[in-house]
Protein backbone atom coordinates (compact mmCIF):
# COMPACT_ATOMS: atom_id res chain seq x y z
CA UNK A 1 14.31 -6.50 22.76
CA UNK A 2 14.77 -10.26 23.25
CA UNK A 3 10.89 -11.55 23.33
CA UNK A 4 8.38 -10.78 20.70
CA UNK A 5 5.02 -10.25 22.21
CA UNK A 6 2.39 -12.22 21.30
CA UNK A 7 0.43 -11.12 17.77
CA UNK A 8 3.20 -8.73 17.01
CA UNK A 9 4.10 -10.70 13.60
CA UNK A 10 0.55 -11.52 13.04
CA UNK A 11 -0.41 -7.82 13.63
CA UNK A 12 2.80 -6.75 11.18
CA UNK A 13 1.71 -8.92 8.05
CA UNK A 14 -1.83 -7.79 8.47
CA UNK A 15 -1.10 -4.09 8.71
CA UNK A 16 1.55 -4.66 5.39
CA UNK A 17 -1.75 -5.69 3.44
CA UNK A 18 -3.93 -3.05 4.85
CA UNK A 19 -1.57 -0.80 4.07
CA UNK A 20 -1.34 -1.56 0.51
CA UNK A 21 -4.94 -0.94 0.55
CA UNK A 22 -4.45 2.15 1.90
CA UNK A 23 -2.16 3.32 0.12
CA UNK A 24 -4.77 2.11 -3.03
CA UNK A 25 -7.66 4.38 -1.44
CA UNK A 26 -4.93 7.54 -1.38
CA UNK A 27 -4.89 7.81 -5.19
CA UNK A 28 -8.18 7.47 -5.31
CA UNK A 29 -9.01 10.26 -2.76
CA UNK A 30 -6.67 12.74 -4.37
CA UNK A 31 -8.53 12.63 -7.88
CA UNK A 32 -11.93 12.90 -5.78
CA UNK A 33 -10.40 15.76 -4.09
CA UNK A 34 -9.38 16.98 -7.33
CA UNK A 35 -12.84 17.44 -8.60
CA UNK A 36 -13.95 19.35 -5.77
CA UNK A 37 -17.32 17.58 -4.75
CA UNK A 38 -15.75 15.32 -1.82
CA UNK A 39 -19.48 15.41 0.13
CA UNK A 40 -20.01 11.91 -0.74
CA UNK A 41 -16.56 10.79 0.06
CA UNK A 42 -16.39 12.22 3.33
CA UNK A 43 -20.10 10.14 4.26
CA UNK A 44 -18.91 7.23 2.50
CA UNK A 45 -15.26 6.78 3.80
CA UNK A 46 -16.78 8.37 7.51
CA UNK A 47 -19.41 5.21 7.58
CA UNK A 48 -17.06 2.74 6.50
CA UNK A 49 -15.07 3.50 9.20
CA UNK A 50 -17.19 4.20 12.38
CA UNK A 51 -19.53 0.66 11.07
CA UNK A 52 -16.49 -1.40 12.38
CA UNK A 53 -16.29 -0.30 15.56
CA UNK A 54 -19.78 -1.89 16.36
CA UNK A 55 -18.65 -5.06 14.61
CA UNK A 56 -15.13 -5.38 16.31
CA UNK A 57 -16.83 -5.26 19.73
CA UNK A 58 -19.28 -8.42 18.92
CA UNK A 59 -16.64 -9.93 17.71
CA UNK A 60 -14.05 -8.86 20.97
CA UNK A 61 -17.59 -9.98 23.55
CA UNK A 62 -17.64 -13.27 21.94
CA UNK A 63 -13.71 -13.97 22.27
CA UNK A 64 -12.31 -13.78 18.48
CA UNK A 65 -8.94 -13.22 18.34
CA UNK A 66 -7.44 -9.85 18.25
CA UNK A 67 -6.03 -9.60 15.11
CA UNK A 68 -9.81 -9.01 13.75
CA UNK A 69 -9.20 -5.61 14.27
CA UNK A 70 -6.18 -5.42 11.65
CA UNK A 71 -8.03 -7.95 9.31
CA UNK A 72 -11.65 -5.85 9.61
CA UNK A 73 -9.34 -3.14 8.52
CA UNK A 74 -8.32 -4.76 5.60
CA UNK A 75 -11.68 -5.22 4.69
CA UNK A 76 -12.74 -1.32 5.19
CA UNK A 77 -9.90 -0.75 3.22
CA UNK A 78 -11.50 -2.99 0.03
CA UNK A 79 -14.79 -1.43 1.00
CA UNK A 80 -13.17 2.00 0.58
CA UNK A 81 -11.20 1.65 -2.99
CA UNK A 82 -14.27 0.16 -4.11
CA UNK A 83 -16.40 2.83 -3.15
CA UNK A 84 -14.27 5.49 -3.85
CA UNK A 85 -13.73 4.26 -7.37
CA UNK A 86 -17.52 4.57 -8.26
CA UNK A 87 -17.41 7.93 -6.79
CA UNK A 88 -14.37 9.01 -8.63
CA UNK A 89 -16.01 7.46 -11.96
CA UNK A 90 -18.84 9.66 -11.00
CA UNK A 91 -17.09 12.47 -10.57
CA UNK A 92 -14.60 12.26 -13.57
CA UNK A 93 -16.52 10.56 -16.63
CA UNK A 94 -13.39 10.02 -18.52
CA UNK A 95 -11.46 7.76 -15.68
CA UNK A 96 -11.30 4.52 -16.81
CA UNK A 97 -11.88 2.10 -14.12
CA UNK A 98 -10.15 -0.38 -16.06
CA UNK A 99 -6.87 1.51 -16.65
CA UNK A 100 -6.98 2.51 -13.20
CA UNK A 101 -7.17 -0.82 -11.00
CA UNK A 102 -4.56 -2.41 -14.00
CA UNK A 103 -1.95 0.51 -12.92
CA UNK A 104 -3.01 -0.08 -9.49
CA UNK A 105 -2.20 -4.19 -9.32
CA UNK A 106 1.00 -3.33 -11.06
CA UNK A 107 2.23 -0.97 -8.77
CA UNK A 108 1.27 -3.72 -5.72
CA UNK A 109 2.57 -6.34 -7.75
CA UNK A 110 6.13 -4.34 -7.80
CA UNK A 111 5.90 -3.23 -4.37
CA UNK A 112 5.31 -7.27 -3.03
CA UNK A 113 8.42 -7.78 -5.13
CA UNK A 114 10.47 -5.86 -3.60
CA UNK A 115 9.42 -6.40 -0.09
CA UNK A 116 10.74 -10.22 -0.97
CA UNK A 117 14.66 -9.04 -0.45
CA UNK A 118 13.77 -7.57 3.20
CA UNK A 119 12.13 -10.94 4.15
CA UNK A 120 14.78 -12.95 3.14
CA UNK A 121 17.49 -10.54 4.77
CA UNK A 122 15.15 -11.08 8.07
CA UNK A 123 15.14 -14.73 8.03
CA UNK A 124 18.18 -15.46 6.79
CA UNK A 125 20.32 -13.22 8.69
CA UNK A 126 20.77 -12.96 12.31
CA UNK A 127 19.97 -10.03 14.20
CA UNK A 128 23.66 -7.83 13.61
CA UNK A 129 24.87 -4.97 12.23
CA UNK A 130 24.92 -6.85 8.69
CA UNK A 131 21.10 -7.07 8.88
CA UNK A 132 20.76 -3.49 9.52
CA UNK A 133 22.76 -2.40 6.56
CA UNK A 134 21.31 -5.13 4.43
CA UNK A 135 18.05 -3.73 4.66
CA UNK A 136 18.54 -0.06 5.05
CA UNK A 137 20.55 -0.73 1.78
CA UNK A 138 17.36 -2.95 0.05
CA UNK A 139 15.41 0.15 1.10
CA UNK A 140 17.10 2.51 -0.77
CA UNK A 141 17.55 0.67 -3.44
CA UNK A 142 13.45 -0.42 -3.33
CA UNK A 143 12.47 3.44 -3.23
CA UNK A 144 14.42 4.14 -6.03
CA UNK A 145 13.12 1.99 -8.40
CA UNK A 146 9.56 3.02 -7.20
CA UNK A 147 10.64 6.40 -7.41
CA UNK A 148 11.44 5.57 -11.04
CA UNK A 149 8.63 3.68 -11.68
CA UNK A 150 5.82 5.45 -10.36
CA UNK A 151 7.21 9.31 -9.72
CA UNK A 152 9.61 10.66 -12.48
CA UNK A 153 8.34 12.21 -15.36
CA UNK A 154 8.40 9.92 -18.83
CA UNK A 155 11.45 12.13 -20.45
CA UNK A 156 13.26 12.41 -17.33
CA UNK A 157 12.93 8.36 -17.39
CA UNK A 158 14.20 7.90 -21.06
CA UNK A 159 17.09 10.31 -20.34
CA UNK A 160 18.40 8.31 -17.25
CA UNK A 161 18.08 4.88 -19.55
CA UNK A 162 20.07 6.47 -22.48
CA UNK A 163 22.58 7.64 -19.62
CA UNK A 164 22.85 4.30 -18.59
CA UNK A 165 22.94 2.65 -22.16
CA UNK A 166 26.03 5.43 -22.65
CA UNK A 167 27.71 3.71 -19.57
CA UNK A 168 27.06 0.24 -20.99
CA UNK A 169 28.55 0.45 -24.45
CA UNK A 170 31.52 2.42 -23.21
């Protein structure tokens, strides 16, 4: 490719955080959906959304930069967990907010970890063959530990760390 175009990084970190946002609002919208009464959630989320159109285009007419439209996201996206977490509360009266946002800033918390590996692979390597394979192999290796973190079953995890405590003392 060469050239960059202009915002292209800019427009990359922002989306990163909104997506992590996003991806906040998703567990949030499956217990909602869960519960079968998703009425409010559909007006909520709906008006969250269409309200920044209006706002983007003052801000476009009075010549803000473009990258409000990723960062007004980001915003929505706050708007949206925050919402949909006193909806889900209302919906399911044993969530526990608490419990929830603390499993929540973990899981981000890990997920910024491992991002740190691709960015130093990106600026410290030059644009080759080794890059690829440097981060298609940090990629793997990133879902996998999420995978184990966040998707596998609690016995399924304790019987891959007694396999691997097996390996160790052998």
């Amino acid at each position: 490719m060469g050239t960059v175009p202009p915002y292209a990084v800019v427009f990359c970190q922002w989306m990163f955080i909104a997506s992590l946002f996003s991806a906040s609002n998703g567990i949030l919208i499956v217990a909602i959906h869960a519960t079968g009464r998703i009425k409010y959630l559909s007006y909520v989320s709906g008006s969250i959304s269409i309200i920044q159109l209006p706002i983007l285009y003052l801000l476009y007419s009075n010549g803000q930069d473009p990258a409000w439209a990723y960062i007004l996201g980001i915003f929505g996206g706050i708007a949206m967990v925050v919402v949909n977490t006193f909806i889900a509360k209302y919906n399911i009266s044993s969530l526990s907010v608490r419990q929830l946002f603390s499993s929540m800033i973990i899981a981000l918390f890990i997920v910024g970890l491992l991002t740190i590996p691709f960015v130093l692979i990106q600026q410290q390597v030059d644009s080759s063959i080794l890059r690829t394979i440097g981060v298609a192999l940090g990629y793997v290796l990133s879902v996998g530990i999420i995978t184990f973190l966040f998707v596998l079953p609690k016995n399924i995890k304790v019987r891959i760390i007694k396999r691997m405590d097996f390996l160790h003392h052998k």
